[in-house]
C-alpha atoms as a PDB file:
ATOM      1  CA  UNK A   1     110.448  40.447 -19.101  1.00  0.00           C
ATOM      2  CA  UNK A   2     108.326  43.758 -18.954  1.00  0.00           C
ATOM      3  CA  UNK A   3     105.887  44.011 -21.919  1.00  0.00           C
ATOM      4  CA  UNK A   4     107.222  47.723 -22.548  1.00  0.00           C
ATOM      5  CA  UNK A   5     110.329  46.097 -23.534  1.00  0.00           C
ATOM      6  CA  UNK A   6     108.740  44.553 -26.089  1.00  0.00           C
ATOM      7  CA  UNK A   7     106.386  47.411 -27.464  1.00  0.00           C
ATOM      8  CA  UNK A   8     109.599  49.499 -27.488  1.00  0.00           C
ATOM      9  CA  UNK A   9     111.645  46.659 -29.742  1.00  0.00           C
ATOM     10  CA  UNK A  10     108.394  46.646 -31.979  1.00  0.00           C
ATOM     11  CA  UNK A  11     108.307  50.672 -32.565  1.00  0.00           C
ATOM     12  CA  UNK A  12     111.805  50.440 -33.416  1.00  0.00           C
ATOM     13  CA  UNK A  13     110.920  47.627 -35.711  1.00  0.00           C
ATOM     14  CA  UNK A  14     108.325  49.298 -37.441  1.00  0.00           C
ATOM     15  CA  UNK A  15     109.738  52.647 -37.825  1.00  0.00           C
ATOM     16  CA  UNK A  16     113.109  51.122 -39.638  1.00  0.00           C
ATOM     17  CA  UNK A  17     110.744  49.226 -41.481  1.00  0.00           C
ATOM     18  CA  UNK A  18     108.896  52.292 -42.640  1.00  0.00           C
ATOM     19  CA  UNK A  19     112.061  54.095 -42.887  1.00  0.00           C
ATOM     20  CA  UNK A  20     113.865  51.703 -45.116  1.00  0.00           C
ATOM     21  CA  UNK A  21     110.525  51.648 -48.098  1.00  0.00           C
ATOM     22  CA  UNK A  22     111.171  55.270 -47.955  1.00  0.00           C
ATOM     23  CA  UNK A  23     114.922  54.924 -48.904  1.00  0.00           C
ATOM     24  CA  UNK A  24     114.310  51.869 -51.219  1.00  0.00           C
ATOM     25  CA  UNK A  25     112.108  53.965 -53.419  1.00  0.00           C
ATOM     26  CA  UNK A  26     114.333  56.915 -53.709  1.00  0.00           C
ATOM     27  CA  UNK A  27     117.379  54.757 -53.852  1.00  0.00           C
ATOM     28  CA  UNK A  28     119.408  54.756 -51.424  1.00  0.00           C
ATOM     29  CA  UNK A  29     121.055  52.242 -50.688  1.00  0.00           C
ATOM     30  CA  UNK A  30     123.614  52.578 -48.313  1.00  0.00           C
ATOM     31  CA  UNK A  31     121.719  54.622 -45.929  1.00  0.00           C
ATOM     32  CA  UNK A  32     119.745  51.652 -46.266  1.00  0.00           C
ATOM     33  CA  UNK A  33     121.994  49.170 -45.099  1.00  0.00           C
ATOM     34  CA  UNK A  34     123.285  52.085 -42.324  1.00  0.00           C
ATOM     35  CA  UNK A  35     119.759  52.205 -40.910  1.00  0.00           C
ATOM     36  CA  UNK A  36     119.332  48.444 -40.969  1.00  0.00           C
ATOM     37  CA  UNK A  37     122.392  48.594 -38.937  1.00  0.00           C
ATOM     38  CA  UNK A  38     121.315  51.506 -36.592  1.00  0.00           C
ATOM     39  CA  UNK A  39     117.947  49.782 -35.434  1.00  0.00           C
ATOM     40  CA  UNK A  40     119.749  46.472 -34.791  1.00  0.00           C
ATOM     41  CA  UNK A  41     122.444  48.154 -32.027  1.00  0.00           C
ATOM     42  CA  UNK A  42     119.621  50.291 -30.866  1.00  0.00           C
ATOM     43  CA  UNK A  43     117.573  47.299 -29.917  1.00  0.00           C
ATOM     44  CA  UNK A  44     120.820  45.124 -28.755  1.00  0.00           C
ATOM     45  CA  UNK A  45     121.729  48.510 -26.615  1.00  0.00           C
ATOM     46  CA  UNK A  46     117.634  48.188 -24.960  1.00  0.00           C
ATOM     47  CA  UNK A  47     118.224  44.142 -24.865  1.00  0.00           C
ATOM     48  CA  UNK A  48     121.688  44.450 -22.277  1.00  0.00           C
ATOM     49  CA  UNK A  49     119.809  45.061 -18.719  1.00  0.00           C
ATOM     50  CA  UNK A  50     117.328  42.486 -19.609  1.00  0.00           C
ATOM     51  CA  UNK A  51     119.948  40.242 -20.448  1.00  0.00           C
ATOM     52  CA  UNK A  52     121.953  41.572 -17.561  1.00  0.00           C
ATOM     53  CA  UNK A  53     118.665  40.908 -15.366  1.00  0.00           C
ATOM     54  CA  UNK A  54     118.987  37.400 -16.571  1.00  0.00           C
ATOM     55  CA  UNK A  55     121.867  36.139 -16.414  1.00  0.00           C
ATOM     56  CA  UNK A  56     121.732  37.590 -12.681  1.00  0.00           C
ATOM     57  CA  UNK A  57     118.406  35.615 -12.405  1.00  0.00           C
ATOM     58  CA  UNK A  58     120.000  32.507 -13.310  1.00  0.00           C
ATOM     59  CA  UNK A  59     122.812  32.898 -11.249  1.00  0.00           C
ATOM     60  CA  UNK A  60     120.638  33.175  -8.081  1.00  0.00           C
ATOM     61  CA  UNK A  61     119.132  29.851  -8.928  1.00  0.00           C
ATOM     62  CA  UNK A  62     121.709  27.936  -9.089  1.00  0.00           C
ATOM     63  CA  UNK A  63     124.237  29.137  -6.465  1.00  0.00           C
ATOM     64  CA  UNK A  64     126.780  29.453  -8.605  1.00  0.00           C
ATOM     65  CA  UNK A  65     130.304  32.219  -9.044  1.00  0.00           C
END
């Protein structure tokens, strides 16, 4: 796993964490939950080819499909 990967899933984590005090203190809370909901697909959506990278990985070591 690169370590960029990682730095980019922690800017995402800190800026919906920033993001989300913001809209706690002027309350709202649905966009809230919306951007809770945003930053989780947006790291899942930067998680697939490293996922994709491993399952191929794994499939190379043991022969198999």
């Amino acid at each position: 796993m690169e370590i960029d990967l990682l730095f980019k899933i922690a800017g995402v984590g800190i800026i919906v964490a920033i993001l989300n005090l913001i809209l706690k203190k002027t309350d709202h809370d649905e966009q809230v939950v919306m951007l809770n909901v945003a930053g989780l697909v947006i790291v899942l959506m930067m998680l697939i080819p490293a996922l994709e990278e491993l399952f191929n990985t794994v499939k190379d070591v043991f022969g198999q499909w």
